[in-house]
N, C-alpha and C. Protein backbone atom coordinates (compact mmCIF):
# COMPACT_ATOMS: atom_id res chain seq x y z
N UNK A 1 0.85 -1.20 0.00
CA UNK A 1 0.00 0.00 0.00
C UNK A 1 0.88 1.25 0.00
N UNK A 2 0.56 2.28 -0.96
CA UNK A 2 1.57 3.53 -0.92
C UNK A 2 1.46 4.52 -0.07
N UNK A 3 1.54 5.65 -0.09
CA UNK A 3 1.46 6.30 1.30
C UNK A 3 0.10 7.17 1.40
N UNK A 4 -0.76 7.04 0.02
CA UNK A 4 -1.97 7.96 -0.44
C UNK A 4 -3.10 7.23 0.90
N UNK A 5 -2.55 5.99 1.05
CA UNK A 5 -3.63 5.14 2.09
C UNK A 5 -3.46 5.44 3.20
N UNK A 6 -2.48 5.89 3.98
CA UNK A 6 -2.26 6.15 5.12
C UNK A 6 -2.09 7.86 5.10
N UNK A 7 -2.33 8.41 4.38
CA UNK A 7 -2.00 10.45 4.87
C UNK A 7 -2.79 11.26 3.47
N UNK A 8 -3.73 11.35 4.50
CA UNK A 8 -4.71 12.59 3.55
C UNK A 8 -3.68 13.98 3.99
N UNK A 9 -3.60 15.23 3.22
CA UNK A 9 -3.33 16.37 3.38
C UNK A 9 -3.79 16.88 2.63
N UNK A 10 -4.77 18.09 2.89
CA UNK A 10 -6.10 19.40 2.32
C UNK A 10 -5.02 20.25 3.06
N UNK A 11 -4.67 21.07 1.81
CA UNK A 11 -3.54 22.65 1.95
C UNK A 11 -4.73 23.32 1.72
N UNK A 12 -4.97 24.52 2.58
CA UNK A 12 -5.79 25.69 2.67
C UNK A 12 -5.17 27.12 2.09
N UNK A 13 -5.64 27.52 1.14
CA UNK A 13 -5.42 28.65 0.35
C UNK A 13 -4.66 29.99 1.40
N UNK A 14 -5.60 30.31 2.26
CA UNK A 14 -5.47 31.16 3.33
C UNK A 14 -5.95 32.58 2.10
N UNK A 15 -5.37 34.02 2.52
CA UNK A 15 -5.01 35.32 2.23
C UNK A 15 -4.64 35.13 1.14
N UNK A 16 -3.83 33.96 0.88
CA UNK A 16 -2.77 34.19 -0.60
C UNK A 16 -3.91 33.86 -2.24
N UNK A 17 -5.13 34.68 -2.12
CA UNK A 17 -5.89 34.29 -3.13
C UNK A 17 -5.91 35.13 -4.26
N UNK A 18 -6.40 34.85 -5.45
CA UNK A 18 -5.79 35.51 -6.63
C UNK A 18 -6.56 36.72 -6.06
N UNK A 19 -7.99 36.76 -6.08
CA UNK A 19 -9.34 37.86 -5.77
C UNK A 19 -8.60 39.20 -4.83
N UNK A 20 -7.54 38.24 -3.43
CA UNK A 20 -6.78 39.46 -2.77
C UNK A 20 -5.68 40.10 -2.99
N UNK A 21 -5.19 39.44 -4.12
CA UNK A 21 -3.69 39.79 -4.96
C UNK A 21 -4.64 40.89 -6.16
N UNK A 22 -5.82 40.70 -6.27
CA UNK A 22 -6.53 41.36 -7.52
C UNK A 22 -6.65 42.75 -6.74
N UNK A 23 -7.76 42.52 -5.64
CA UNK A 23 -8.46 44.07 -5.01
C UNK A 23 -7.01 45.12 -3.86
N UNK A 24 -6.06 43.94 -3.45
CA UNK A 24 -5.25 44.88 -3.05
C UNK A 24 -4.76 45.51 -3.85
N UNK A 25 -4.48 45.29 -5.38
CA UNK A 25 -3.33 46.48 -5.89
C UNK A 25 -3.96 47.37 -6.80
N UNK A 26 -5.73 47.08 -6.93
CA UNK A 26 -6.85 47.85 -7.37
C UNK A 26 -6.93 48.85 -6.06
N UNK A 27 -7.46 48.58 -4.85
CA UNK A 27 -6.77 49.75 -4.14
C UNK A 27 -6.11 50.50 -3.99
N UNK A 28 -4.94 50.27 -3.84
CA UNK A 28 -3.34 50.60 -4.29
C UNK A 28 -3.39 51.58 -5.06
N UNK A 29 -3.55 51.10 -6.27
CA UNK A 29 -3.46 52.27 -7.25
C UNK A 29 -4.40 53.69 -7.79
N UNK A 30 -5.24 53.04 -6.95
CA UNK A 30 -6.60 54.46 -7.32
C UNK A 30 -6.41 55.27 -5.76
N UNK A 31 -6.21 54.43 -4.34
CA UNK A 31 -5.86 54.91 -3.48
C UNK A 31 -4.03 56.29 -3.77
N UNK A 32 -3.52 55.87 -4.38
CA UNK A 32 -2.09 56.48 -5.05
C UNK A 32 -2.84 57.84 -5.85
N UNK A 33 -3.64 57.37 -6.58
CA UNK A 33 -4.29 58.53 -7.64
C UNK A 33 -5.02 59.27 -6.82
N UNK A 34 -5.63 59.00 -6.03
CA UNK A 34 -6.73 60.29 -5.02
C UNK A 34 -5.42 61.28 -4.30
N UNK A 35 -4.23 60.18 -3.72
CA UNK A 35 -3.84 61.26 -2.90
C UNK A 35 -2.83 62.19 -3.57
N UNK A 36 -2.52 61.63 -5.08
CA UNK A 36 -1.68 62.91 -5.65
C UNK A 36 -2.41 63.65 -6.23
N UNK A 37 -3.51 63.32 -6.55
CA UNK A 37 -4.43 64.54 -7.05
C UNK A 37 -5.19 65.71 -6.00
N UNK A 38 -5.10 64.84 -4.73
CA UNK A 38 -5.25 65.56 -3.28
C UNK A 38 -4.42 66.56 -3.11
N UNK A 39 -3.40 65.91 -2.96
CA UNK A 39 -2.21 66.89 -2.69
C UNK A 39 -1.57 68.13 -3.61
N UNK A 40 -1.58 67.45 -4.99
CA UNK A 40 -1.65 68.26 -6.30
C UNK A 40 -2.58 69.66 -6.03
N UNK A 41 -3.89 69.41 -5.74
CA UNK A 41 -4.92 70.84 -5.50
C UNK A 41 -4.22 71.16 -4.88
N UNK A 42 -3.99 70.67 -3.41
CA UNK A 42 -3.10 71.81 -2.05
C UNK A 42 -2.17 72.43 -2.58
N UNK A 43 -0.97 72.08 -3.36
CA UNK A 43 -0.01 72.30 -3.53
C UNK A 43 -0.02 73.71 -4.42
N UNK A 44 -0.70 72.87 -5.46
CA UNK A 44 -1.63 74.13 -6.25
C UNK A 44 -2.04 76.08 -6.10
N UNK A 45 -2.79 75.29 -4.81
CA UNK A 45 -3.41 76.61 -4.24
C UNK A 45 -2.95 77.18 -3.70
N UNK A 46 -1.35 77.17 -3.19
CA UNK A 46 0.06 77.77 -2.54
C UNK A 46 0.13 77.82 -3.34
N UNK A 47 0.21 78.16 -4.62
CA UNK A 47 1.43 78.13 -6.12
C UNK A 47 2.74 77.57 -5.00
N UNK A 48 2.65 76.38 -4.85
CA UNK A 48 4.19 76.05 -4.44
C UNK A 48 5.07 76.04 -5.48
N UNK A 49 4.75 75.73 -6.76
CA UNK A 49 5.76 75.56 -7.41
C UNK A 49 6.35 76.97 -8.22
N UNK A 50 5.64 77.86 -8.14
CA UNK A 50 6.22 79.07 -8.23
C UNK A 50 7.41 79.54 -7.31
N UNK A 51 6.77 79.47 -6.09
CA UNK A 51 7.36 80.02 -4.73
C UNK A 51 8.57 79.13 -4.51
N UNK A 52 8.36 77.82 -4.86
CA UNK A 52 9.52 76.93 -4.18
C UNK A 52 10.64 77.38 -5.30
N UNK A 53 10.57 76.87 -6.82
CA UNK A 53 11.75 77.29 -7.74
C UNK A 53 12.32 78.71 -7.85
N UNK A 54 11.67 79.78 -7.21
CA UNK A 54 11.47 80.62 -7.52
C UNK A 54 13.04 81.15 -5.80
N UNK A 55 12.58 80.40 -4.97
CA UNK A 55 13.75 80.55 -3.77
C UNK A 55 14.81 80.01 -3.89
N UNK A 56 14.84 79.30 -4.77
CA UNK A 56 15.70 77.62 -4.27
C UNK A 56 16.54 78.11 -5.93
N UNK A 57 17.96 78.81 -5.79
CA UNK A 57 18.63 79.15 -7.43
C UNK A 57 19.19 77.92 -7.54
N UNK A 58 19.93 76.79 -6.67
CA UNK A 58 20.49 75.89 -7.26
C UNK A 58 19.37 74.63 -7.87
N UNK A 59 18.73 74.53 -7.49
CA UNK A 59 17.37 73.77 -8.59
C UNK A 59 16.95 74.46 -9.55
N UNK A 60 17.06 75.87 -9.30
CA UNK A 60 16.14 76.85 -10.32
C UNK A 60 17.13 76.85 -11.74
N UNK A 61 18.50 76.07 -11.61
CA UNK A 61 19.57 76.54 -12.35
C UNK A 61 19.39 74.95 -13.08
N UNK A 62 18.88 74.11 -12.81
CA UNK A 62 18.86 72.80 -13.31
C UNK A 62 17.73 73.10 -14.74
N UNK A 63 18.51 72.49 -15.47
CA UNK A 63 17.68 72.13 -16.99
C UNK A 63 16.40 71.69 -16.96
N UNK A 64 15.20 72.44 -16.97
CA UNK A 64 13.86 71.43 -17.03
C UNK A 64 13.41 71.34 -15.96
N UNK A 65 14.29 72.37 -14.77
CA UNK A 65 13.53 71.67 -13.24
C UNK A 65 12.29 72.24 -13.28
N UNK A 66 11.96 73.90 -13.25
CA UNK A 66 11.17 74.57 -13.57
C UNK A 66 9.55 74.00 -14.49
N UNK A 67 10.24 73.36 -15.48
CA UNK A 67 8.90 72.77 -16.86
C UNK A 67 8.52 71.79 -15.76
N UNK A 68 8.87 70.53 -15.37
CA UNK A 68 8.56 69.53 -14.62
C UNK A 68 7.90 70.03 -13.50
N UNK A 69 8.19 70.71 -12.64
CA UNK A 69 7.50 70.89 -11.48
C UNK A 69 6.15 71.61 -11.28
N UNK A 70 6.08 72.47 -12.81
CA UNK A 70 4.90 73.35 -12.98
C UNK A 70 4.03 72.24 -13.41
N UNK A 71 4.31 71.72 -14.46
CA UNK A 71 3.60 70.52 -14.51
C UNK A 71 3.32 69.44 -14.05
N UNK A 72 4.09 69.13 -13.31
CA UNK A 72 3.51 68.35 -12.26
C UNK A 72 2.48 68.75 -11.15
N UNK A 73 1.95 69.52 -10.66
CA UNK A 73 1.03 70.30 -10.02
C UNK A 73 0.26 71.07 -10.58
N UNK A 74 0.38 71.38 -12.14
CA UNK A 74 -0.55 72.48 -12.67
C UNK A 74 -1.56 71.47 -14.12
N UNK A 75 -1.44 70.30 -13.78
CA UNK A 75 -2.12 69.95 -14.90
C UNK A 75 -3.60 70.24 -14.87
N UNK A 76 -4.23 69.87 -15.77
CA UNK A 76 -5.18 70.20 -16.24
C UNK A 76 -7.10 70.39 -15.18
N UNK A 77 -6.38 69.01 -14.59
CA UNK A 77 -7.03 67.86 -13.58
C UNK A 77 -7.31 68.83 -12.67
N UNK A 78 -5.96 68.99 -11.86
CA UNK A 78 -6.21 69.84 -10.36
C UNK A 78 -6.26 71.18 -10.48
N UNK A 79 -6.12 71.56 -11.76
CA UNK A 79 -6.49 73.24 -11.50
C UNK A 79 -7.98 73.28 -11.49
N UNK A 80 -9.14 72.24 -11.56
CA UNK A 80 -10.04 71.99 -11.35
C UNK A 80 -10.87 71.59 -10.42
N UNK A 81 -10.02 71.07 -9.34
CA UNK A 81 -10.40 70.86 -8.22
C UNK A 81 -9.43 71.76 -7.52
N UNK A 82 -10.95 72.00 -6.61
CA UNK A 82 -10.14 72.83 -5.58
C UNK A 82 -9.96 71.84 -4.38
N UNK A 83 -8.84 72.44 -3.40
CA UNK A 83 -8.36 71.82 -1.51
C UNK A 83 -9.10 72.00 -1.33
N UNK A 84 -10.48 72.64 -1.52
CA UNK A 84 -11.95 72.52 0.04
C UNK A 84 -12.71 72.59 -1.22
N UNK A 85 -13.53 71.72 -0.95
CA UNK A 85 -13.88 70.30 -0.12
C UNK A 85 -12.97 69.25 -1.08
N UNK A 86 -13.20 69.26 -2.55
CA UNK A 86 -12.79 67.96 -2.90
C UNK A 86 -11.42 67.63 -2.68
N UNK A 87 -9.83 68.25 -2.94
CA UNK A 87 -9.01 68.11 -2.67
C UNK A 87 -9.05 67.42 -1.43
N UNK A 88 -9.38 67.61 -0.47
CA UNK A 88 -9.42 67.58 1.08
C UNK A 88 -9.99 66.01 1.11
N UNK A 89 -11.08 66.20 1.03
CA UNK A 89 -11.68 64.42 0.25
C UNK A 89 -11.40 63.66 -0.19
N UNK A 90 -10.32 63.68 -0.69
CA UNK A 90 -9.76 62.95 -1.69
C UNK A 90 -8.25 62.32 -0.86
N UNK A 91 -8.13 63.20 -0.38
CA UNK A 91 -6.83 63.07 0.24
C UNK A 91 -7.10 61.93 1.28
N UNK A 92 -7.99 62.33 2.35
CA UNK A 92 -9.27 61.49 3.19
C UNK A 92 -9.38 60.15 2.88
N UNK A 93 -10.30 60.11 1.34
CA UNK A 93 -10.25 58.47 1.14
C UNK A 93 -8.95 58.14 0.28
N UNK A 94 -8.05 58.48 0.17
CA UNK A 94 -6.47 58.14 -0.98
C UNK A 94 -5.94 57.58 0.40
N UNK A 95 -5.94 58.46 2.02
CA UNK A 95 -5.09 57.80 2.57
C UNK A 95 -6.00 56.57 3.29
N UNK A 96 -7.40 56.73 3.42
CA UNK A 96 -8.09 55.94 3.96
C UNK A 96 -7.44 54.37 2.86
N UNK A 97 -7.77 54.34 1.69
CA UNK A 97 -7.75 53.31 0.84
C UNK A 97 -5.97 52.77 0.58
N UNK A 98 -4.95 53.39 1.07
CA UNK A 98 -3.57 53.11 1.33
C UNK A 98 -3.48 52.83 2.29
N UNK A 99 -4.06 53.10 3.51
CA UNK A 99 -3.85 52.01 4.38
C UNK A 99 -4.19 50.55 4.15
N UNK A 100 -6.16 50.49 4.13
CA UNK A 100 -6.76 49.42 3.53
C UNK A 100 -5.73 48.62 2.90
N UNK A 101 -5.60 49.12 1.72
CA UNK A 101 -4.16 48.09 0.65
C UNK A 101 -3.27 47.52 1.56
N UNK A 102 -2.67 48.42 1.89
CA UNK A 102 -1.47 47.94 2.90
C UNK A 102 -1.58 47.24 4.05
N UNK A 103 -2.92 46.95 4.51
CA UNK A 103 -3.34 46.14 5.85
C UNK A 103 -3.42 44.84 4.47
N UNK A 104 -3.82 44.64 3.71
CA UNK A 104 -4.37 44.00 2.94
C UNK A 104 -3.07 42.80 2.29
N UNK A 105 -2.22 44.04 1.86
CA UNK A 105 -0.59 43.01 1.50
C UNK A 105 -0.04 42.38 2.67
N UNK A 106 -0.28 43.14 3.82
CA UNK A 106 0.47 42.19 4.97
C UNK A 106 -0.30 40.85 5.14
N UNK A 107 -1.57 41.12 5.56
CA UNK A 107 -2.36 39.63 5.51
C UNK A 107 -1.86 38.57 4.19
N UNK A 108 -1.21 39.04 3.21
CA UNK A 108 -1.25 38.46 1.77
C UNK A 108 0.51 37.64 2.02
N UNK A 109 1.18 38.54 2.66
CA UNK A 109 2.35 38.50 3.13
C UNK A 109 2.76 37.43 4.16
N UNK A 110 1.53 37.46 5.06
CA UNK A 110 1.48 36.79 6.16
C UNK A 110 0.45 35.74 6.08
N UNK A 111 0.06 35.29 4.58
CA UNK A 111 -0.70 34.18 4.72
C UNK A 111 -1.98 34.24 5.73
N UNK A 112 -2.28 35.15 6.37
CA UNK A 112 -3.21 34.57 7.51
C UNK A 112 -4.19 33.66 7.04
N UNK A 113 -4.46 32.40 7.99
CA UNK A 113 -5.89 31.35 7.68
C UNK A 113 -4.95 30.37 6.80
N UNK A 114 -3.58 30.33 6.06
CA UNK A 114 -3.24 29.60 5.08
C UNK A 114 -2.63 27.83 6.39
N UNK A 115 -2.94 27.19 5.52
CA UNK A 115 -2.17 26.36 6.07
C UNK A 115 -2.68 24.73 5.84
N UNK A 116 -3.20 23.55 6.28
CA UNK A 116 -3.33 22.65 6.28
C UNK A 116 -3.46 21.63 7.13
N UNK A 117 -4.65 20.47 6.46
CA UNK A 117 -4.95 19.77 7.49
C UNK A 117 -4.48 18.26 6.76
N UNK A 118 -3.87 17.58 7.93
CA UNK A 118 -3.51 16.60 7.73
C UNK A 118 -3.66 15.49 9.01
N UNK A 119 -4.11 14.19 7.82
CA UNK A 119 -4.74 12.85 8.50
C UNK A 119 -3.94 11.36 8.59
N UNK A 120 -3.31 11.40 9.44
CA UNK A 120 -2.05 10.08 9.51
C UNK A 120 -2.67 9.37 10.43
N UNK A 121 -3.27 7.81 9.57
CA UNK A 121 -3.65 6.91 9.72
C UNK A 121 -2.23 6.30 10.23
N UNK A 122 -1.13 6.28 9.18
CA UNK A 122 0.27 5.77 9.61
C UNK A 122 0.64 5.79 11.42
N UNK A 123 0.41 6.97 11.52
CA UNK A 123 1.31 7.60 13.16
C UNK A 123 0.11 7.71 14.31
N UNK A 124 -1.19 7.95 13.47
CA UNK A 124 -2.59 7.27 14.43
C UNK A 124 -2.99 9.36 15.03
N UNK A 125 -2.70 10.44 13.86
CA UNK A 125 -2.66 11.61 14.47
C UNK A 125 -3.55 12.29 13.54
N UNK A 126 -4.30 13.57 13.69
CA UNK A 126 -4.83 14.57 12.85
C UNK A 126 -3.74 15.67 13.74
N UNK A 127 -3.48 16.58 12.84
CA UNK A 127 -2.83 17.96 12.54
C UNK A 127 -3.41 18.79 11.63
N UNK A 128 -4.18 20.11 12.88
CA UNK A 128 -4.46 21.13 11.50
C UNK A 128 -3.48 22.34 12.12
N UNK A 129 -3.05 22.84 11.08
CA UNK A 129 -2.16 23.95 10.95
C UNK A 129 -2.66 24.86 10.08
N UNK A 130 -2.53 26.19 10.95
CA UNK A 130 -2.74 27.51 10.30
C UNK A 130 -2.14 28.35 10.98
N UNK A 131 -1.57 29.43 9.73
CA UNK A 131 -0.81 30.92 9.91
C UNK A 131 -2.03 31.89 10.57
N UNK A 132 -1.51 32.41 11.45
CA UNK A 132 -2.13 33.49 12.10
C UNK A 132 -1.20 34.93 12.19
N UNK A 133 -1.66 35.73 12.63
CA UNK A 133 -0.95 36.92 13.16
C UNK A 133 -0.04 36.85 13.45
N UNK A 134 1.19 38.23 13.30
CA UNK A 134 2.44 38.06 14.10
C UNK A 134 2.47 37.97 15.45
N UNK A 135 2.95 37.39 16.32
CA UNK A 135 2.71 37.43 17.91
C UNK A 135 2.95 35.68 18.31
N UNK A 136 2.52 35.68 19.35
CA UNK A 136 3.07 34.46 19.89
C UNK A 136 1.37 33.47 19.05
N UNK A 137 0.62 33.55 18.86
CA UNK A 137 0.01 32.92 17.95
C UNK A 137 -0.02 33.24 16.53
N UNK A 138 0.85 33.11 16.15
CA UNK A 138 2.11 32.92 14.70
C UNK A 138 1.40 31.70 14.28
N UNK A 139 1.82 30.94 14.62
CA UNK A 139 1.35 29.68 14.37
C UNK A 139 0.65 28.68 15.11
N UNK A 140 -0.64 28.26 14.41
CA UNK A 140 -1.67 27.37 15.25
C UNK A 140 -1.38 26.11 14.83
N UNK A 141 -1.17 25.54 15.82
CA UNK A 141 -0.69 23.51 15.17
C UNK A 141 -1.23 22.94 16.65
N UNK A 142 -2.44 22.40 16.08
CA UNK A 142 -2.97 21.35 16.78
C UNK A 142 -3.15 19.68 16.39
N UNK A 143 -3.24 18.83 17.41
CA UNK A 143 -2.45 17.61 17.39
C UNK A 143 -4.12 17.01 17.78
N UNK A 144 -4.40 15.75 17.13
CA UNK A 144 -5.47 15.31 17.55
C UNK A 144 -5.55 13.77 17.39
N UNK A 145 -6.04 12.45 18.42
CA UNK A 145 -6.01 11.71 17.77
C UNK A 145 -7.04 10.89 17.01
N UNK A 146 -6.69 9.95 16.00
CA UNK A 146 -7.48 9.93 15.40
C UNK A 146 -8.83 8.88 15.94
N UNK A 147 -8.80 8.43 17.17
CA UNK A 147 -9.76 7.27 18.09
C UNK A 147 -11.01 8.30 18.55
N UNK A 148 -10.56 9.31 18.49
CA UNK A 148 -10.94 11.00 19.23
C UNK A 148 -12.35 11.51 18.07
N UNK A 149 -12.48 10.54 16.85
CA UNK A 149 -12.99 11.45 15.75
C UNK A 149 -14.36 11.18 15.96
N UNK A 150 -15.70 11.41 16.06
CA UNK A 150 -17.11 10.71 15.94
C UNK A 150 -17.70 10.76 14.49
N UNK A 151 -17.62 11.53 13.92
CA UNK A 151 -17.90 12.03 12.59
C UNK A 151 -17.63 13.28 12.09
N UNK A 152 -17.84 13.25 10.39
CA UNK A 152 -17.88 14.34 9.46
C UNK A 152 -19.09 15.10 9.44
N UNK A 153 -19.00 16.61 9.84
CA UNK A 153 -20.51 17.08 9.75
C UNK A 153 -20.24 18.46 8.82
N UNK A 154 -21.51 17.99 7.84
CA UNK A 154 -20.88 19.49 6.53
C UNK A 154 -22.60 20.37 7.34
N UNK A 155 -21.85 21.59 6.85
CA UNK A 155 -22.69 23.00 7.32
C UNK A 155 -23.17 23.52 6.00
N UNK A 156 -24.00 23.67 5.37
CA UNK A 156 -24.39 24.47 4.65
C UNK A 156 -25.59 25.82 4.58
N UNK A 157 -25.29 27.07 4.29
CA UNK A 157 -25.70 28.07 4.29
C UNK A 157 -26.11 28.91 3.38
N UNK A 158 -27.06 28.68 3.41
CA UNK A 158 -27.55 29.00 1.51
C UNK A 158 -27.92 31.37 1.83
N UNK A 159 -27.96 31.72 0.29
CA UNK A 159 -28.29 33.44 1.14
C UNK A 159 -26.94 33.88 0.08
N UNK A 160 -27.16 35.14 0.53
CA UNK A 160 -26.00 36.13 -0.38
C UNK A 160 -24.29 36.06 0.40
N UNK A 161 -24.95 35.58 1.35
CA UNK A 161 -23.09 35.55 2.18
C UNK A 161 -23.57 34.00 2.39
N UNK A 162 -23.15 32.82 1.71
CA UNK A 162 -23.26 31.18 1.66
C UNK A 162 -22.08 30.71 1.99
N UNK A 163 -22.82 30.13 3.21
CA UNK A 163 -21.23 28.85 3.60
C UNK A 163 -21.66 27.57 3.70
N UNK A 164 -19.82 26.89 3.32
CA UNK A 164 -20.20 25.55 3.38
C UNK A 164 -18.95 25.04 3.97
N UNK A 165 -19.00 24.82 5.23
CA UNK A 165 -18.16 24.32 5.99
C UNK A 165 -18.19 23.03 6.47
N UNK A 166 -16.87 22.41 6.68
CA UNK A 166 -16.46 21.26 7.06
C UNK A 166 -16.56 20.89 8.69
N UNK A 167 -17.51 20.28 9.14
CA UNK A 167 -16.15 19.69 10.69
C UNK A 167 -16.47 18.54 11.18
N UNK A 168 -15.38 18.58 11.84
CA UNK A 168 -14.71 17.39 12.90
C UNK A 168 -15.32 17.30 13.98
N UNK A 169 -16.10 16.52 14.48
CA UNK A 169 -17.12 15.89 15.27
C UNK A 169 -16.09 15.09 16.42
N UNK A 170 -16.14 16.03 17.63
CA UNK A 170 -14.99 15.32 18.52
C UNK A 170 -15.58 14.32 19.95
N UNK A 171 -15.62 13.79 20.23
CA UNK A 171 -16.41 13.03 21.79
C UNK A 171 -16.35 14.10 22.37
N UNK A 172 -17.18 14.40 23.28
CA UNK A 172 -17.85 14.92 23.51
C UNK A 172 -18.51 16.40 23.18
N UNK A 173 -18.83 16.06 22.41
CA UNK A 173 -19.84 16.95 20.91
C UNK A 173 -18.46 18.55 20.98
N UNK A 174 -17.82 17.89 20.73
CA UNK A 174 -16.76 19.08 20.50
C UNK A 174 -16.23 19.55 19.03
N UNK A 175 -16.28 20.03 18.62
CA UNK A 175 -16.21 20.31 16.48
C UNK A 175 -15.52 21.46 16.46
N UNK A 176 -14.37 21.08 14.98
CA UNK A 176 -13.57 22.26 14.61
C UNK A 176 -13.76 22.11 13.25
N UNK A 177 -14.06 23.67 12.82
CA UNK A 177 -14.10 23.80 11.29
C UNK A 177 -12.72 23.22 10.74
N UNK A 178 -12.83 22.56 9.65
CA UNK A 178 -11.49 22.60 8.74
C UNK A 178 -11.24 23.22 7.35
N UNK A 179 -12.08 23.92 7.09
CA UNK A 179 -12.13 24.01 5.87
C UNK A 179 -11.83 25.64 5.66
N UNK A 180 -11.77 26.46 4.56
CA UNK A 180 -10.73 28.35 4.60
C UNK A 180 -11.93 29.06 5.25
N UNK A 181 -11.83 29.93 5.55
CA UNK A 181 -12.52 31.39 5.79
C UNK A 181 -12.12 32.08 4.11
N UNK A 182 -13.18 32.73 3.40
CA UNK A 182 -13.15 33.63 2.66
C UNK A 182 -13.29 33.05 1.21
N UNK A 183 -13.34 31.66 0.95
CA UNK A 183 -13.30 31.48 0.02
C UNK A 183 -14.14 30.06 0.05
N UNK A 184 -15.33 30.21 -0.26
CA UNK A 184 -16.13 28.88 0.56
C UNK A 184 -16.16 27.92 -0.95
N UNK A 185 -16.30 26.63 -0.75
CA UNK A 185 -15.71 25.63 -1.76
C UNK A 185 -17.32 25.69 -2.34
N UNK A 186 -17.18 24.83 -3.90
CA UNK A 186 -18.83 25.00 -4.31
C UNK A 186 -19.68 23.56 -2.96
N UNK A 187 -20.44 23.41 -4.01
CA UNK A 187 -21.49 22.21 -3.21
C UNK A 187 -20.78 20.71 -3.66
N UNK A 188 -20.22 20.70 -4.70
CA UNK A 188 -19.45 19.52 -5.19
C UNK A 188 -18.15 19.14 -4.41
N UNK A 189 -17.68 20.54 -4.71
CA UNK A 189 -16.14 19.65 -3.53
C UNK A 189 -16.22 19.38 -2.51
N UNK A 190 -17.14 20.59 -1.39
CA UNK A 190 -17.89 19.91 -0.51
C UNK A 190 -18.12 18.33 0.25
N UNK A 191 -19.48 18.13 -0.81
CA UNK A 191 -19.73 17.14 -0.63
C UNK A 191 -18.51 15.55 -1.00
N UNK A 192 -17.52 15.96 -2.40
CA UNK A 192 -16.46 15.16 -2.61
C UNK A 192 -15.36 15.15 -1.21
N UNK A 193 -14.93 16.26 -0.90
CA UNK A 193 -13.78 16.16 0.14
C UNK A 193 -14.71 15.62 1.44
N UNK A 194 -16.08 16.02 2.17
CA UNK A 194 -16.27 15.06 3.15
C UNK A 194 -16.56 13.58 3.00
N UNK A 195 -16.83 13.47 1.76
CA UNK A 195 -17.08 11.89 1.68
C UNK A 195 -15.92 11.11 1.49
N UNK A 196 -14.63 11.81 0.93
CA UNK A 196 -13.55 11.15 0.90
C UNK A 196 -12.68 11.03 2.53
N UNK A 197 -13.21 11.85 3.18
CA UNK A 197 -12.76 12.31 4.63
C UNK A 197 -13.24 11.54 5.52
N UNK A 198 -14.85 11.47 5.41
CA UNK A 198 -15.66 10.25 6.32
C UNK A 198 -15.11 8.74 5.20
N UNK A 199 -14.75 8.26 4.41
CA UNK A 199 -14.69 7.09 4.24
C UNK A 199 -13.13 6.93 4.88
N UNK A 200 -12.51 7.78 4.65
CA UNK A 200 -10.72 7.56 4.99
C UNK A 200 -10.82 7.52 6.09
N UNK A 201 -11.61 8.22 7.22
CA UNK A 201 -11.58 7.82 8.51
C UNK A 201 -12.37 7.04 8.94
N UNK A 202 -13.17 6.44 8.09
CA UNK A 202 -14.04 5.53 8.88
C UNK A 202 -14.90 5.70 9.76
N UNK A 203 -15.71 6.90 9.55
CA UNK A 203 -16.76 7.44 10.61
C UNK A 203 -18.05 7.68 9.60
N UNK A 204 -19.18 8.45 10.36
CA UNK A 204 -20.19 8.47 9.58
C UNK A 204 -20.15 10.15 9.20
N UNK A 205 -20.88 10.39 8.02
CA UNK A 205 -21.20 11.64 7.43
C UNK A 205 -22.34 12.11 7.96
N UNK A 206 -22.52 13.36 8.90
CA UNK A 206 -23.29 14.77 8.76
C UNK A 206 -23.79 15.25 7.72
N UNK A 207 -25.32 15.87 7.68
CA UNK A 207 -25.65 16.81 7.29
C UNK A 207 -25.69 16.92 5.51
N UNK A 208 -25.35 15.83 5.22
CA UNK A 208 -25.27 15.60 3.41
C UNK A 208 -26.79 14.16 3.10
């Protein structure tokens, strides 16, 4: 018998999903565009770039510094908006939506929820592992055995926010989801991964 008979392992996607690699750097970049066009009005409405080249002779003496800097603050865009209200607004949600992003890459960075569950019939153990937060719960690795299991019980949640979760049915009616947060599987794999889960362990199926 090869080793497929003795060790199931289900790797969990976590953070690292295409959808959050998609909307973080769609943030990102329109969050980038509000706040230079934010700042652009302010800057604007000081004529900084008059006043600044206009003090400063060793920049003022550079080739092109002058063309670049007027244009960079005087385009077309922000001499149209004014710093109150929209400038100001803009700036507001540019830095509101750069943070967002950036809370967004660290989770992406840090895997949170990623990780895996694994079933060793071989060594007589369940192990689910998942990345969490930086801090002393970094990493969640729990040890379970497998005499410990009563059954597979699937959850399903039908509605505009639908889940379909997995769990582990422990003696004394104790249950842990196994299955991602954020990315809920259809009704097929579902139902395929617990039935391959309740036959490999030899218990009965929930809720299907």
């Amino acid at each position: 018998m090869n080793q497929e008979n003795f060790i199931r392992r289900y790797f969990i996607v976590g953070e690292r999903r295409f959808s959050n690699y998609w909307w973080a750097t769609l943030i990102f970049i329109g969050s980038v565009g509000f706040l230079f066009t934010g700042v652009s009005s302010y800057l604007t409405m000081l004529n900084f770039s008059i006043s600044f080249s206009s003090n400063n002779e060793v920049l003022n003496s550079i080739p092109g510094f002058n063309f670049i800097l007027q244009n960079m603050f005087h385009t077309s865009t922000t001499e149209t908006i004014h710093f109150f209200p929209q400038g100001l607004l803009m700036c507001f949600y540019g830095s509101l939506g750069f943070l967002l992003s950036l809370y967004w890459w660290f989770l992406i960075f840090w895997n949170v929820g990623g990780g895996f569950n694994e079933f060793n019939k071989k060594e007589n153990f369940i192990r689910i592992f998942r990345w969490g937060y930086p801090g002393k719960n970094r990493k969640i690795d729990l040890y379970y055995t497998l005499k410990d299991v009563e059954s597979i019980r699937v959850e399903i949640q039908q509605g505009l926010d639908s889940q379909r979760t997995i769990f582990l049915k422990f003696k004394g009616n104790r249950e842990i989801p196994i299955t991602g947060i954020g990315q809920p599987l259809t009704l097929q794999e579902i139902e395929k991964q617990a039935s391959e889960l309740a036959n490999f362990l030899q218990v009965s199926l929930e809720g299907l």
